[in-house]
C-alpha atoms as a PDB file:
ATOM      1  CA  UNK A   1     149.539 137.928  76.437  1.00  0.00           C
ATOM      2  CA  UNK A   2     145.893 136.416  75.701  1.00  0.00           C
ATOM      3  CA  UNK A   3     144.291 135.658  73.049  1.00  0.00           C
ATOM      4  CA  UNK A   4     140.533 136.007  72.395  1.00  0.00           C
ATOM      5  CA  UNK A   5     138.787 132.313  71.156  1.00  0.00           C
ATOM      6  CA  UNK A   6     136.089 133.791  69.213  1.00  0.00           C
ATOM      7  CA  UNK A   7     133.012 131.560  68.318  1.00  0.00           C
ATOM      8  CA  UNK A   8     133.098 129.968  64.672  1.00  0.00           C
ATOM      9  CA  UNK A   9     129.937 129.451  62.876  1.00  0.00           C
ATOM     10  CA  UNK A  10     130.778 126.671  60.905  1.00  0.00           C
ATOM     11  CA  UNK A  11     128.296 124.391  58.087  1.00  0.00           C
ATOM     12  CA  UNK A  12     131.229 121.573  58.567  1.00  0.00           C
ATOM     13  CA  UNK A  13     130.016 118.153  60.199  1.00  0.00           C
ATOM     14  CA  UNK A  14     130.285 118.768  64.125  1.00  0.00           C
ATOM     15  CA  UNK A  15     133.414 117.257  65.320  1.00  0.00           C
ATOM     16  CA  UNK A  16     133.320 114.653  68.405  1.00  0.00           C
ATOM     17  CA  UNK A  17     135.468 113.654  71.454  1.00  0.00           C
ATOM     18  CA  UNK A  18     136.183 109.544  70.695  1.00  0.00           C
ATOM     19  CA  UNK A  19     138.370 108.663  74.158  1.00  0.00           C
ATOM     20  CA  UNK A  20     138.651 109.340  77.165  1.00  0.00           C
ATOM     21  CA  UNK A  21     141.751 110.539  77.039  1.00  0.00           C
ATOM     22  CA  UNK A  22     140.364 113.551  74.060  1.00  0.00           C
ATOM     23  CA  UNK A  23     137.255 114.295  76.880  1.00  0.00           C
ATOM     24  CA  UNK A  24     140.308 114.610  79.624  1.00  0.00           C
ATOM     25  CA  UNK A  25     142.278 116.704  77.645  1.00  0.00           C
ATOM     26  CA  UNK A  26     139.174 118.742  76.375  1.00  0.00           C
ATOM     27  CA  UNK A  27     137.954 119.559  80.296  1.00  0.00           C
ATOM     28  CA  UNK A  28     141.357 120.734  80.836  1.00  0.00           C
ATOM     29  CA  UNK A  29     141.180 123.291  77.483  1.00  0.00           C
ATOM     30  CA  UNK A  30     137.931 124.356  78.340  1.00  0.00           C
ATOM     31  CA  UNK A  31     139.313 125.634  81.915  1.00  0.00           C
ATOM     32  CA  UNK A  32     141.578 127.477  80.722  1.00  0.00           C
ATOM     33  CA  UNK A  33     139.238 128.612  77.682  1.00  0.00           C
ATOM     34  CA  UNK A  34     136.369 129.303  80.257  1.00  0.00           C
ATOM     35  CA  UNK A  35     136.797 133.659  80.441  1.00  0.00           C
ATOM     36  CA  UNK A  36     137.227 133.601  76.651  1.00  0.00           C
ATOM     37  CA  UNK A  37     140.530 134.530  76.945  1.00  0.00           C
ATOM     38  CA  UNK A  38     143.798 132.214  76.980  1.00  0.00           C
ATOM     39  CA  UNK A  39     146.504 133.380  78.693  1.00  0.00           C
ATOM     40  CA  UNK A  40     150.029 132.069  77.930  1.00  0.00           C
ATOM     41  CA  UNK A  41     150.242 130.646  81.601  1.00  0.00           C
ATOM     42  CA  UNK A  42     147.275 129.570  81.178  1.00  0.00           C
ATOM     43  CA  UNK A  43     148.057 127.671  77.946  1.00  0.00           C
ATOM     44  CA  UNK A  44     151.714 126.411  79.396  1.00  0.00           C
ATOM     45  CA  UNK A  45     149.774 125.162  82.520  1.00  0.00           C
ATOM     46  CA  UNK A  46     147.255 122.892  80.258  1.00  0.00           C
ATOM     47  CA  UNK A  47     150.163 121.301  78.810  1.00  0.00           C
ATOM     48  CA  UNK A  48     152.743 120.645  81.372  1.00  0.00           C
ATOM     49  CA  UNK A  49     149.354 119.222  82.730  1.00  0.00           C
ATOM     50  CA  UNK A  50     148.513 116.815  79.979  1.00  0.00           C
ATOM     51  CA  UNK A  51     152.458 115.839  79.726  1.00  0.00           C
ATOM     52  CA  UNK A  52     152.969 114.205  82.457  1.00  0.00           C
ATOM     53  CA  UNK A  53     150.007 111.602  82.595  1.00  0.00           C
ATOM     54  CA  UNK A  54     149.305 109.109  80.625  1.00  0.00           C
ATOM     55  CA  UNK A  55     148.434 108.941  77.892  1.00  0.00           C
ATOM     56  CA  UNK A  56     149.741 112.396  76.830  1.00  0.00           C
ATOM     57  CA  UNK A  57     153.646 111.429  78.225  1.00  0.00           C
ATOM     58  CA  UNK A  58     153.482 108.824  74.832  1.00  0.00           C
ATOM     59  CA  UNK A  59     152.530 111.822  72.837  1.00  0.00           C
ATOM     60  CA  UNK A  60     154.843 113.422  70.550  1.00  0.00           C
ATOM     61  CA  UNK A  61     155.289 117.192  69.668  1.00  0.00           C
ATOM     62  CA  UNK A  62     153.306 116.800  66.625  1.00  0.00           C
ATOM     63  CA  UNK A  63     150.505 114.207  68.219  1.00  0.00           C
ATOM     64  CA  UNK A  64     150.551 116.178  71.223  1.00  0.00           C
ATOM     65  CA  UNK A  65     149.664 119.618  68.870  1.00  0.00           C
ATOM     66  CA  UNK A  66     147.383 117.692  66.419  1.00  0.00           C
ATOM     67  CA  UNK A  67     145.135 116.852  69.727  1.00  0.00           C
ATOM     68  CA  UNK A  68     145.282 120.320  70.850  1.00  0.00           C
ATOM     69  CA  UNK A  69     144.162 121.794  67.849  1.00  0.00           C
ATOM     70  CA  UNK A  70     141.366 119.142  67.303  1.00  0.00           C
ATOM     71  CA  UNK A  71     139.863 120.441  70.595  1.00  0.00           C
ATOM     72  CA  UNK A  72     140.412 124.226  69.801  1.00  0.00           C
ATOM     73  CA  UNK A  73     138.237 123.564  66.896  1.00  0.00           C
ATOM     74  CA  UNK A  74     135.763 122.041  68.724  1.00  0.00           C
ATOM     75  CA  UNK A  75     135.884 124.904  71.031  1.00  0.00           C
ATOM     76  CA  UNK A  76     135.595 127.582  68.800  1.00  0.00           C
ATOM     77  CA  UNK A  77     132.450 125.372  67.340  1.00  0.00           C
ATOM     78  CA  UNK A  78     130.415 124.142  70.306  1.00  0.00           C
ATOM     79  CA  UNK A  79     131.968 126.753  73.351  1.00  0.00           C
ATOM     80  CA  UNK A  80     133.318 125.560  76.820  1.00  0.00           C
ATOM     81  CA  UNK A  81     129.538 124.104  77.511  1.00  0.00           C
ATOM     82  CA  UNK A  82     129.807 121.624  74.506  1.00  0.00           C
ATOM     83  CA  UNK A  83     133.063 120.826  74.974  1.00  0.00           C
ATOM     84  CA  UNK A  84     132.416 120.143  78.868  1.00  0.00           C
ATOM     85  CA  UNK A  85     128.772 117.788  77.557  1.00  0.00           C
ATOM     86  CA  UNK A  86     130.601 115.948  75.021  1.00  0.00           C
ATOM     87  CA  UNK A  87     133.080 115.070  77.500  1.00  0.00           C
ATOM     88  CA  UNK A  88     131.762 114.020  80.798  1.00  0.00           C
ATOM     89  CA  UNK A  89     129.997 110.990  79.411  1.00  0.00           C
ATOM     90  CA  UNK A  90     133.057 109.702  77.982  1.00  0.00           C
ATOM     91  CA  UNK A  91     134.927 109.635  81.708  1.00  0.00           C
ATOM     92  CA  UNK A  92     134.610 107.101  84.664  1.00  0.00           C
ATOM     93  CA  UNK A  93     134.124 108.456  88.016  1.00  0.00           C
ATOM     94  CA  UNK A  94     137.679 108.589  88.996  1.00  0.00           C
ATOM     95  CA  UNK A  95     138.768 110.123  86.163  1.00  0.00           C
ATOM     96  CA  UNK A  96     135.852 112.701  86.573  1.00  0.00           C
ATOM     97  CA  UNK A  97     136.947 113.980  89.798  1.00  0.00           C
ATOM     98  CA  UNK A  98     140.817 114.248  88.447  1.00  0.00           C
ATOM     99  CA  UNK A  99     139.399 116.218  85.248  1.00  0.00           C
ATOM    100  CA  UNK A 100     137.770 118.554  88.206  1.00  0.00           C
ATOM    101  CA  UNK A 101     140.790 118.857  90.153  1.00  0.00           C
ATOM    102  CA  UNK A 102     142.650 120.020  86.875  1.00  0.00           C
ATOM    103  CA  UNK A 103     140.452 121.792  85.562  1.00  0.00           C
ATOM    104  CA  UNK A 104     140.571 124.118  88.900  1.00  0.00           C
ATOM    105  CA  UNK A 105     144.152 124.099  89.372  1.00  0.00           C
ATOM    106  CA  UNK A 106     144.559 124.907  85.808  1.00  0.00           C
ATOM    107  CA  UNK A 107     141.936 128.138  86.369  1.00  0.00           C
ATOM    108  CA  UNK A 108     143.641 129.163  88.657  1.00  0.00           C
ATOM    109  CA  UNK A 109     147.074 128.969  87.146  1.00  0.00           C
ATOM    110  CA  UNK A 110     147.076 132.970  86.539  1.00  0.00           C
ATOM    111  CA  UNK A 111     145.964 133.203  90.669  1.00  0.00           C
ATOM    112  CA  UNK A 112     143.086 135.052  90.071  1.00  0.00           C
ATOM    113  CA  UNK A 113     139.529 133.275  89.920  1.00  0.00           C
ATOM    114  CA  UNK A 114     137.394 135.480  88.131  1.00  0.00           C
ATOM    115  CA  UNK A 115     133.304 134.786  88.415  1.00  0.00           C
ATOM    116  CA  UNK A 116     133.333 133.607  84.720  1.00  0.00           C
ATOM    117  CA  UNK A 117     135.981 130.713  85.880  1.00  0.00           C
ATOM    118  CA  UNK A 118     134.170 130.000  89.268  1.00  0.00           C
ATOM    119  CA  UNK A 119     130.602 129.404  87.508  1.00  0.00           C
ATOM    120  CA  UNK A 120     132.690 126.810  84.858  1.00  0.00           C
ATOM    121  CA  UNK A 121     133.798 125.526  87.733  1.00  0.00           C
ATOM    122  CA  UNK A 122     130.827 124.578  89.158  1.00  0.00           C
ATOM    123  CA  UNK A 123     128.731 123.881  85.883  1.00  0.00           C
ATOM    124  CA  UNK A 124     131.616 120.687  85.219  1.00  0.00           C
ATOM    125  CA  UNK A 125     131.201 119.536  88.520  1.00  0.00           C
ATOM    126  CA  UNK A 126     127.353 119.282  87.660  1.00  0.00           C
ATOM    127  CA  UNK A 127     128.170 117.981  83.962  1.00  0.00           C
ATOM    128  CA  UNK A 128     130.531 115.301  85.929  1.00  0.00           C
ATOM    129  CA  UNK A 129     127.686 114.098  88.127  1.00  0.00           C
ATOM    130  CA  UNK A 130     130.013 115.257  91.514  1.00  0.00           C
ATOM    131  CA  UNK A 131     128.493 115.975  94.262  1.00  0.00           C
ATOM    132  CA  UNK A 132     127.763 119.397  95.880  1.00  0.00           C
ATOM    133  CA  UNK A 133     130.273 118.042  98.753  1.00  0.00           C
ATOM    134  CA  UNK A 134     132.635 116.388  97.416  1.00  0.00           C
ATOM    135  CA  UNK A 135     133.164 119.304  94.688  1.00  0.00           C
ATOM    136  CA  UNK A 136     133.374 121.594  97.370  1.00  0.00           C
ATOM    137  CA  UNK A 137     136.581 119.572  98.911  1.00  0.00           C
ATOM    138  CA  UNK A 138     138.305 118.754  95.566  1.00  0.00           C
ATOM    139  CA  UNK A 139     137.752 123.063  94.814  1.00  0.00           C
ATOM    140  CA  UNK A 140     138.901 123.352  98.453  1.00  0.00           C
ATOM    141  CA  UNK A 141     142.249 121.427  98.139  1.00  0.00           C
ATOM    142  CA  UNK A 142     143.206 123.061  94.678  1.00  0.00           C
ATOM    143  CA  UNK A 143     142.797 126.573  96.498  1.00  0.00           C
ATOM    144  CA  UNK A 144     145.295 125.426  99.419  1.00  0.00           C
ATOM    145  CA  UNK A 145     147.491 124.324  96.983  1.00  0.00           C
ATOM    146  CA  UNK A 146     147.469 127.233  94.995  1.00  0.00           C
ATOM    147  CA  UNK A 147     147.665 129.680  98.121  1.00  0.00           C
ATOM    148  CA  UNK A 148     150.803 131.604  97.954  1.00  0.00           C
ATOM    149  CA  UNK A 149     151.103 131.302 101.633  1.00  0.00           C
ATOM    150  CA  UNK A 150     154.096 132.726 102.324  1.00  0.00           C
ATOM    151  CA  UNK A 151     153.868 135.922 100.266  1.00  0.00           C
ATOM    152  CA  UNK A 152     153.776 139.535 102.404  1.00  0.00           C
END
């Protein structure tokens, strides 16, 4: 099942990231958000994402929901490109290349990397200030890992 995140036009103050932890969790929406579609999987693979790192493991049900929806409205305001700009700044270097890592294991959760995912891929590894190369390796690990290897 998917469900289409249509753009919102909205006169309401623009909302904005405040932690690391929000911009974290927002790169990870915005993968999953990046065809304009979310798939269930997809949606169950942010999570069980977010869950088990900190801070998110704290998080209840409720906090866990509130943050989600925060950054859904953000999406459906700004798009994937202004959730991705608002972000980046607000992430050391480290925690830049784990957003990237997540955010292309998480696009690939359905195993199928359509063009729309690859180019989001590769516009947050510019927004992250990541290097051609060492994008390319981080991309290049999450495919191995996601290679079903031992299918016919």
């Amino acid at each position: 099942m998917h469900a289409s995140i249509p753009p919102m036009v909205s006169s309401a103050p623009t909302r904005q990231l405040a932690s690391a932890a929000e911009a974290f969790a927002a790169i990870a929406l915005a993968a999953v958000a990046c065809d304009g579609e979310l798939a269930a999987l997809e949606a169950r693979g942010l999570r069980q994402q977010l869950e088990y790192r900190e801070p998110y493991c704290n998080f209840s049900d409720t906090a866990m929901a509130e943050l989600l929806d925060r950054l859904l409205l953000i999406l459906r305001e700004q798009g994937c490109e202004g959730l991705v700009r608002q972000a980046a700044p607000l992430l050391e270097p480290h925690q830049r290349e784990t957003a990237l890592a997540v955010a292309a294991d998480l696009t690939r959760a359905d195993h199928i990397e359509t063009s729309d995912e690859h180019r989001f891929l590769l516009e947050l590894a510019h927004h992250l200030e990541i290097t051609p190369e060492r994008s390319d390796q981080i991309l290049e690990v999450i495919a191995l890992l996601n290679c079903d290897s031992l299918a016919g």
